[in-house]
Protein backbone atom coordinates (compact mmCIF):
# COMPACT_ATOMS: atom_id res chain seq x y z
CA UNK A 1 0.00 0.00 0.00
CA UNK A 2 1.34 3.25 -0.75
CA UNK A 3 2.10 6.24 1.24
CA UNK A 4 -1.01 8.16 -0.20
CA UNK A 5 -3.46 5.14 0.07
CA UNK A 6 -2.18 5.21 3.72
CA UNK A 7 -2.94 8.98 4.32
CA UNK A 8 -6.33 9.14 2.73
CA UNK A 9 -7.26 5.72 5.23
CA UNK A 10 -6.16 7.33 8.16
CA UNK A 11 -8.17 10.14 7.39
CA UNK A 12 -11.02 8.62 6.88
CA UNK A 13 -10.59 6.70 10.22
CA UNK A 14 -10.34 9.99 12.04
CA UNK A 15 -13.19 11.34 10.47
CA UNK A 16 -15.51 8.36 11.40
CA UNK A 17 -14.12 8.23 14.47
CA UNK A 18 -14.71 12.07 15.00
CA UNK A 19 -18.81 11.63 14.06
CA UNK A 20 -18.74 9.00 16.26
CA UNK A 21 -17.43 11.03 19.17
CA UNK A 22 -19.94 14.09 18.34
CA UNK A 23 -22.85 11.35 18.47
CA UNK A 24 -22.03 10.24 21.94
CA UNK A 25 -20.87 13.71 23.19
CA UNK A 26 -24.28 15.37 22.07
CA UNK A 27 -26.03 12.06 23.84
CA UNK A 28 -24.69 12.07 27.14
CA UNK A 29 -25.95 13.84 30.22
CA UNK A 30 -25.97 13.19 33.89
CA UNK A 31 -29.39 11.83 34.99
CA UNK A 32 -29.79 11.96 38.77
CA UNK A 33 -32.83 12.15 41.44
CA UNK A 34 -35.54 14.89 40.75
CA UNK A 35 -35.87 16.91 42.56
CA UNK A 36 -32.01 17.33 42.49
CA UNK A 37 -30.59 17.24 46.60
CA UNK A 38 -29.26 20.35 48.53
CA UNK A 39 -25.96 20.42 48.55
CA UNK A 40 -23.18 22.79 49.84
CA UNK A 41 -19.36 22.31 49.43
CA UNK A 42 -16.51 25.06 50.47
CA UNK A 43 -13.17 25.25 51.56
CA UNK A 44 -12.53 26.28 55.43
CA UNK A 45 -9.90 26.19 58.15
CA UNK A 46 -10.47 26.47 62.12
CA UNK A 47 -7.79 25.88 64.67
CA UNK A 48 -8.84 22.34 66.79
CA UNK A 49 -9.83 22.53 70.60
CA UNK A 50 -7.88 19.81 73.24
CA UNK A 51 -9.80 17.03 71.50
CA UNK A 52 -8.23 17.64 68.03
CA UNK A 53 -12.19 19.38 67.29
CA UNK A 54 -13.75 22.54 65.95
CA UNK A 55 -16.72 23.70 64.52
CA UNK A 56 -18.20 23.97 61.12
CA UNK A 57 -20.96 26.60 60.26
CA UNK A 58 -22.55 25.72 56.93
CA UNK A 59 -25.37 27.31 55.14
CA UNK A 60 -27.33 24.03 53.83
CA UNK A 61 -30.70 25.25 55.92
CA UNK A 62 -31.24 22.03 57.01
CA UNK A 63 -29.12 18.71 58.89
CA UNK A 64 -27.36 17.26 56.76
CA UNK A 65 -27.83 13.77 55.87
CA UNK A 66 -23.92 13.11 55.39
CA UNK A 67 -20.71 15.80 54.92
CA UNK A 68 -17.97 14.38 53.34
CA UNK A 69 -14.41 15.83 54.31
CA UNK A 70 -10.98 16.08 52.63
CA UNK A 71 -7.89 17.43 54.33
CA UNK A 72 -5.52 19.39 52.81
CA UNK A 73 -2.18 19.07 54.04
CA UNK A 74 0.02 21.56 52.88
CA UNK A 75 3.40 20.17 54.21
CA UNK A 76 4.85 17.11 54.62
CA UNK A 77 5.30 16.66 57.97
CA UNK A 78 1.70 18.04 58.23
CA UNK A 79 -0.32 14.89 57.86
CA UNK A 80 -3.59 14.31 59.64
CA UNK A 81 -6.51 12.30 59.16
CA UNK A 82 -10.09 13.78 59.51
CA UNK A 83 -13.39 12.70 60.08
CA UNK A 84 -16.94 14.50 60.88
CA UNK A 85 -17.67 13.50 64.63
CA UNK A 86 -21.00 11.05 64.95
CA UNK A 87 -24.03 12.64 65.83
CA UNK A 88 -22.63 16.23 65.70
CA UNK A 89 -24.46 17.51 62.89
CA UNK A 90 -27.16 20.46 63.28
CA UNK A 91 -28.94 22.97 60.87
CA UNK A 92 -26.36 25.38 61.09
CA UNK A 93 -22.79 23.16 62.08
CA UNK A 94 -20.89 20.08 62.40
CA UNK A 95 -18.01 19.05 63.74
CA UNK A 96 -14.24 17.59 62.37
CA UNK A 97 -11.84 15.62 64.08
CA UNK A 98 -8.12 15.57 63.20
CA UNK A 99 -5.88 13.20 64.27
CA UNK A 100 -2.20 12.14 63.42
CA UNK A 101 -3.20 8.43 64.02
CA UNK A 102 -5.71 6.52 66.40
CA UNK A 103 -4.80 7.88 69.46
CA UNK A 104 -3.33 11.23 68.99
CA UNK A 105 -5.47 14.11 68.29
CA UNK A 106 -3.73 17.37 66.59
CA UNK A 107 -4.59 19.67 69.44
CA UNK A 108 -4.70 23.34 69.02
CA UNK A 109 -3.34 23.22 65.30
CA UNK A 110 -4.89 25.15 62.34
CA UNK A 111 -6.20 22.95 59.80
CA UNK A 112 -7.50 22.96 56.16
CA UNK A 113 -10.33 21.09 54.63
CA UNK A 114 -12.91 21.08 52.29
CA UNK A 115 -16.23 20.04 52.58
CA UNK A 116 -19.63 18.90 50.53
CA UNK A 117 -22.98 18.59 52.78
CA UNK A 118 -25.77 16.94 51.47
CA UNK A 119 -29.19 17.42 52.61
CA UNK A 120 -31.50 14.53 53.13
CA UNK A 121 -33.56 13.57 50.05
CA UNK A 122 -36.92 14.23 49.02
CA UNK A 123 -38.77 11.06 49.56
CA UNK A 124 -42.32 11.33 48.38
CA UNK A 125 -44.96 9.19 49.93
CA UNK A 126 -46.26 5.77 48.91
CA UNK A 127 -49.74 4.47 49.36
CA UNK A 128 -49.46 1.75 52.00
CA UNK A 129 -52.76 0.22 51.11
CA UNK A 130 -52.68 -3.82 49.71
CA UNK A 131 -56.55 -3.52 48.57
CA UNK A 132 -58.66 -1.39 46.46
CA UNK A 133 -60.89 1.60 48.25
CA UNK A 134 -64.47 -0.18 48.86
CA UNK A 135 -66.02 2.01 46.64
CA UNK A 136 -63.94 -0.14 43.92
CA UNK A 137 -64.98 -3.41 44.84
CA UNK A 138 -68.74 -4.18 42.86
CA UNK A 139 -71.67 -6.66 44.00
CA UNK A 140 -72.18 -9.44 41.19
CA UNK A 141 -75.51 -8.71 39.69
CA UNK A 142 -78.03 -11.25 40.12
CA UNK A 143 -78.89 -13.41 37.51
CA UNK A 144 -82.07 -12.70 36.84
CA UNK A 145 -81.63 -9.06 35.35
């Protein structure tokens, strides 16, 4: 095969493969619950308490039904893990809790995280009933009509 039998198949390749990729691009879309959850996410730093704690005020309007946290250790020799503390979140705040490993809490050290609250979904309600309303259920006629 020659050079310019070579050439004029790879072009053609890329331009099938192109359409291809402008079909599925134009296709796609994220589908997701509707209504679509509350959700807040930020970047924040507080300086932890004896207990390797602080406080988080978010805006959600509402407990959240999980916040997920990421540290962001800007050094080294900086490393900590952190978790939201059980049963601390409210409308307004939770709380984190950094530690350098399972026993040892980074006490009164500033820390960066950032942070995505999600507010409980919408659930709608579902009929709990097994049977038809009464009014549904009909008398056999009798047989002499």
């Amino acid at each position: 095969m020659r050079t310019r039998e070579k050439a004029a198949l790879a072009v053609a390749g890329l331009a099938v493969a192109a359409a291809g990729g402008t079909v599925f691009a134009g296709t796609s879309g994220a589908v997701g619950p509707s209504p679509a959850p509350s959700v807040q996410a930020a970047e924040t730093s507080c300086v932890t308490d004896g207990a390797g704690m602080c406080t988080v005020q978010h805006t959600l309007g509402a407990v959240p039904a999980v916040v997920v946290v990421s540290a962001n250790t800007p050094g080294q020799f900086n490393a900590y893990m952190l978790n939201t503390v059980q049963g601390s979140y409210t409308a307004t705040t939770f709380k984190v809790r950094a530690m350098f490993d399972q026993t040892t809490p980074k006490v009164g050290g500033a820390i960066w995280f950032s942070y995505a609250a999600y507010g409980a979904p919408i659930v709608q309600p579902t009929s709990s009933r097994l049977f038809p309303p009464p009014a549904a259920l009909t008398t056999p006629e009798s047989p002499g009509r």
